[in-house]
Protein backbone atom coordinates (compact mmCIF):
# COMPACT_ATOMS: atom_id res chain seq x y z
CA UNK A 1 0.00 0.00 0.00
CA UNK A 2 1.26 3.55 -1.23
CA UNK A 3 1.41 5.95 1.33
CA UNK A 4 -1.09 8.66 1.36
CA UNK A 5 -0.39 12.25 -0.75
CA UNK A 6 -0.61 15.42 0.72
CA UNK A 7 -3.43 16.14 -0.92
CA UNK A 8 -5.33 12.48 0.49
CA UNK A 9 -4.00 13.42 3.77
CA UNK A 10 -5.29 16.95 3.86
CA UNK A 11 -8.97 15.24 2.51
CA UNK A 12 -8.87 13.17 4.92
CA UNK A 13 -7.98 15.79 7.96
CA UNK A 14 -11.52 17.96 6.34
CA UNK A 15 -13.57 15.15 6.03
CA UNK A 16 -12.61 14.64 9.65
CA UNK A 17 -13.22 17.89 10.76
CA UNK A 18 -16.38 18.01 9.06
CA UNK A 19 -17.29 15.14 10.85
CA UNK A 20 -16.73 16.52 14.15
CA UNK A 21 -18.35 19.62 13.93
CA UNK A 22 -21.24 17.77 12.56
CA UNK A 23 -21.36 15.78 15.81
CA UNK A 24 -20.43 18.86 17.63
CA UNK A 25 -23.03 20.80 16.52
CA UNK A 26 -25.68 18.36 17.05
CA UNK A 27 -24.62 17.43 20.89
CA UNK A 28 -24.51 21.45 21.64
CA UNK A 29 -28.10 22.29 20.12
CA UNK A 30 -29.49 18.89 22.34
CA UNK A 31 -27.20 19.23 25.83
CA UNK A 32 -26.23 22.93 25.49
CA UNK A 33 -22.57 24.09 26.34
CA UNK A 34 -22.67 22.99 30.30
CA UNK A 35 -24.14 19.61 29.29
CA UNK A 36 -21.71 18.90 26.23
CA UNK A 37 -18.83 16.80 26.54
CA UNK A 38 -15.77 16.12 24.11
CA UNK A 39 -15.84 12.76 24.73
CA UNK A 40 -20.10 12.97 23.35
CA UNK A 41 -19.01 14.48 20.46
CA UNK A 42 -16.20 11.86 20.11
CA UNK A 43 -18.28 9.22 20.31
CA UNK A 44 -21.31 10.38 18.05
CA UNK A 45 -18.25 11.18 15.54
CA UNK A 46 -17.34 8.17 16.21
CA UNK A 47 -13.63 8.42 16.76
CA UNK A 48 -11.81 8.71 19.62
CA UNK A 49 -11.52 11.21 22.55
CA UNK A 50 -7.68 11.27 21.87
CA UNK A 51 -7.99 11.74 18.45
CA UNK A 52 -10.54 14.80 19.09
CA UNK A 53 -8.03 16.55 21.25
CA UNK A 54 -5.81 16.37 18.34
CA UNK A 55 -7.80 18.47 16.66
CA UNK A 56 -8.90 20.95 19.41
CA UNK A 57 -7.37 21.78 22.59
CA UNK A 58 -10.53 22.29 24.59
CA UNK A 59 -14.92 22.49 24.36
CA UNK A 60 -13.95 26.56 24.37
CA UNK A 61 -11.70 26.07 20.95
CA UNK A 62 -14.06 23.25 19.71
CA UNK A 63 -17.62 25.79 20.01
CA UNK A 64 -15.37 28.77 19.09
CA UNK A 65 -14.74 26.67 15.67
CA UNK A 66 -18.49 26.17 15.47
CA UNK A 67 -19.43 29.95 15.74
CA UNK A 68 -16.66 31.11 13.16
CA UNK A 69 -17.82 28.32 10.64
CA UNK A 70 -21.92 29.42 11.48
CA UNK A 71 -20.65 33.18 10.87
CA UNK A 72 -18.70 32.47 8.02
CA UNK A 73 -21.93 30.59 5.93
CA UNK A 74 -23.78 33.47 7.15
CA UNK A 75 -21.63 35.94 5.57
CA UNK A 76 -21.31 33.31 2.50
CA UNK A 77 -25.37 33.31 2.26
CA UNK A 78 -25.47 37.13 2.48
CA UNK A 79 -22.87 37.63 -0.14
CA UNK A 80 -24.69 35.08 -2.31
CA UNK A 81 -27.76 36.91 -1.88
CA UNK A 82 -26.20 39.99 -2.95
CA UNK A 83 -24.73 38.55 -5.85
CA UNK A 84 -28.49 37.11 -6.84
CA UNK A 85 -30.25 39.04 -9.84
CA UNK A 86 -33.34 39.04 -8.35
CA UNK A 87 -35.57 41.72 -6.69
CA UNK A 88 -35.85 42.56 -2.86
CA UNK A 89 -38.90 40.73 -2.03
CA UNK A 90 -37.60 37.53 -4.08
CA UNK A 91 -34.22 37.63 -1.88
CA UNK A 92 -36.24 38.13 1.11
CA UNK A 93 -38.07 35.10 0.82
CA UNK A 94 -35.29 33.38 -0.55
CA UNK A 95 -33.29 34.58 2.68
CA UNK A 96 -36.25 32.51 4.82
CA UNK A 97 -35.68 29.87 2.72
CA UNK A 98 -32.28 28.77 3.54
CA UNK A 99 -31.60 25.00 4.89
C-alpha cells in the first residue's frame, strides 16, 4: 500500500473535521454548552476522545470553531444573496428559505 499524498492526507484531515463539527453541533443544540462533553461528540463522531483533542485543545476552541464556521456561511449566504439578480422581495423570501 502507497502511502497517502498530501493532498489524500489533507482530505482526509476535512472530512474529519467536518465530521466533528457535525457531531459537535448536534450534541450542543441537544445538551447545550454545560451539558456537552468532548468525549459525546467523540463518540457520536465516532472516533476517539484522543484523536478529538488532536484536533482541538478544549470544548472553548471546539464551540469557538463552530461559531466562526456558522458566521462564516452566514456571511457566505449574504454575499450570495447579494450577488443574486433578483428583486428585494424575491431575496427576502429566498433569505427565509435557507436549509
Amino acid at each position: 500500500m502507497s502511502p497517502l499524498s498530501e493532498e489524500q492526507f489533507k482530505q482526509i484531515r476535512d472530512n474529519r473535521i467536518e465530521q466533528l463539527l457535525r457531531a459537535g453541533l448536534k450534541i450542543f443544540a441537544r445538551k447545550g454548552y454545560i451539558g456537552t462533553k468532548l468525549s459525546t461528540i467523540a463518540t457520536e463522531a465516532g472516533i476517539s476522545k484522543g484523536l478529538l483533542y488532536h484536533y482541538y485543545k478544549s470544548k472553548d476552541e471546539f464551540l469557538e470553531t463552530l461559531i466562526h464556521k456558522a458566521i462564516q456561511e452566514l456571511e457566505n449566504g449574504i454575499q450570495e444573496m447579494y450577488r443574486t439578480p433578483a428583486t428585494p422581495l424575491e431575496k427576502f423570501k429566498s433569505m427565509l428559505d435557507f436549509k
